[in-house]
Protein backbone atom coordinates (compact mmCIF):
# COMPACT_ATOMS: atom_id res chain seq x y z
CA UNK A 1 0.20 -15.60 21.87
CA UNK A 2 -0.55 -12.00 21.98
CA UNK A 3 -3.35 -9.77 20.23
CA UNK A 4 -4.12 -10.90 16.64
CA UNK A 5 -2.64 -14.62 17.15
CA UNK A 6 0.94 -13.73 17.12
CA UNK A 7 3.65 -13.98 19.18
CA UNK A 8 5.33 -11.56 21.11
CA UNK A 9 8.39 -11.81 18.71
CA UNK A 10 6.03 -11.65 15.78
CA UNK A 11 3.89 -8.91 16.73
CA UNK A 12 6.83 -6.27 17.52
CA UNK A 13 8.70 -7.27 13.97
CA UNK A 14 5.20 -7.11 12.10
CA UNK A 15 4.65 -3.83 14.01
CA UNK A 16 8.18 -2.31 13.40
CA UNK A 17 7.82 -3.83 9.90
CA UNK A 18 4.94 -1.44 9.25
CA UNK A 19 5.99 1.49 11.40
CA UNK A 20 9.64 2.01 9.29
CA UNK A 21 6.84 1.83 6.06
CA UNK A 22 5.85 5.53 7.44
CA UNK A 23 9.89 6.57 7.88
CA UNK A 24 11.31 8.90 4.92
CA UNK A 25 14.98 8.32 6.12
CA UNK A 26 14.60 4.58 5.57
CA UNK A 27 16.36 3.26 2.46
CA UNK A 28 17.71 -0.10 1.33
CA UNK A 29 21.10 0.28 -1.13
CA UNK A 30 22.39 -3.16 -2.40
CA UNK A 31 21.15 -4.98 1.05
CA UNK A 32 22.03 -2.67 3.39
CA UNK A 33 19.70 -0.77 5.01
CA UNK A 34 19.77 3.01 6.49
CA UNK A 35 17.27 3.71 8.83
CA UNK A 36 17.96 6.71 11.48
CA UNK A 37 15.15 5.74 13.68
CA UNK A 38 14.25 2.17 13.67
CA UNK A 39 16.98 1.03 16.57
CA UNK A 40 14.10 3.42 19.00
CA UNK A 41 10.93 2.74 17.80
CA UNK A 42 11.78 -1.14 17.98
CA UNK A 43 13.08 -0.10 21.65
CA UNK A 44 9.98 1.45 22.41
CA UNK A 45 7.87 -0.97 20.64
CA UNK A 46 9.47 -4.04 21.75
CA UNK A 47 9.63 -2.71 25.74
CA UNK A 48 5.50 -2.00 24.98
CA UNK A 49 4.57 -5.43 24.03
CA UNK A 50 6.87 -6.75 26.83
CA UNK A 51 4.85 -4.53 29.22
CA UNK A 52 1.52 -5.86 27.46
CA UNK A 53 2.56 -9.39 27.81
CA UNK A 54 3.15 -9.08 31.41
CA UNK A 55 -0.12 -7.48 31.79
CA UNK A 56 1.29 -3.94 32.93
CA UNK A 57 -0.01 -2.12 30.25
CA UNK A 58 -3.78 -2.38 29.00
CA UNK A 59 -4.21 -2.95 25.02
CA UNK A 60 -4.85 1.18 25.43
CA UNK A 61 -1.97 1.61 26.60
CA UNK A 62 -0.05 -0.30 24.09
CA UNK A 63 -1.51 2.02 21.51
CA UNK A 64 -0.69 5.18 23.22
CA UNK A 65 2.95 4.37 22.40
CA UNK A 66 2.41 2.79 19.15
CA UNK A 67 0.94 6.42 18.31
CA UNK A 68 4.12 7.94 19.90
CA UNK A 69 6.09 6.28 17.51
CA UNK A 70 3.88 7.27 14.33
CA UNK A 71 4.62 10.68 14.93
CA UNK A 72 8.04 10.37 15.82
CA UNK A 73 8.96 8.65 12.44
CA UNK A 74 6.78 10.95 10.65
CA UNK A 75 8.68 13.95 12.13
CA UNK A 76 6.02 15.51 14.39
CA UNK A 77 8.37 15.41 17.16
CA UNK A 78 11.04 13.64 19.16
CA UNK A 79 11.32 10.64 21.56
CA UNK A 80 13.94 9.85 23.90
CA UNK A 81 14.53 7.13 26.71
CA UNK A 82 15.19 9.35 30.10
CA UNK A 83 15.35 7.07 33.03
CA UNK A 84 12.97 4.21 31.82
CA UNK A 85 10.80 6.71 30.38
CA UNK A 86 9.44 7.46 27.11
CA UNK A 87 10.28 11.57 27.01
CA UNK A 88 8.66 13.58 24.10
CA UNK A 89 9.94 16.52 22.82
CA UNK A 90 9.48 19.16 20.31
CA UNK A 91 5.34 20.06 20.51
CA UNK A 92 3.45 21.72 22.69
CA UNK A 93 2.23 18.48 24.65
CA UNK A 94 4.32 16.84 27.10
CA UNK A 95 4.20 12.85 26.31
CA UNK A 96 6.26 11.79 29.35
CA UNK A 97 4.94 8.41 30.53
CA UNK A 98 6.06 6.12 32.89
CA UNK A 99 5.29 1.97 32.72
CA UNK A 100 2.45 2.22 35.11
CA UNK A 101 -1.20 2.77 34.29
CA UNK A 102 -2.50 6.55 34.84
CA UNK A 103 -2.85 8.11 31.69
CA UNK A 104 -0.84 11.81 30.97
């Protein structure tokens, strides 16, 4: 069980559930769903909570990225993978992190 009393599994869908709330882009037609950014943020989110499961990222951490993501989907800027890293693009501040535990 992670944080909260959920699993792994449970955690990143609730997460990702809640995240794609905040996404303008996402719409449901007749059971289909279109949603331009969920396949990252549940990479990003999902590779977080495997990281915080293994114990290579504090609960801090964790958040950093879940903050990443809120203002990716709400259009502040972008996010990219770039050799196991999350890159962010787009501002002023440079969001490149790597998975190990010195904060940028």
């Amino acid at each position: 069980m992670s944080e909260g009393g959920y699993s792994s599994d449970e955690a990143r869908k609730k997460l990702v559930q809640a995240l794609m709330k905040l996404d303008q882009t996402y719409t449901n037609e007749e059971n289909v769903h279109y949603a331009e950014k969920a396949f990252l943020v549940n990479s990003i989110i999902d590779w977080g909570i495997k990281n915080r499961v293994n114990g290579k990222f504090s609960l801090q951490e964790l958040k950093y990225y879940v903050s990443l993501v809120k203002g990716y989907i709400k259009g502040e800027y972008d996010l990219a993978w770039k050799e196991g890293k999350v890159i962010k693009s787009g501002s002023s501040e440079n969001g490149e992190r790597s998975g190990s535990n010195s904060m940028v």
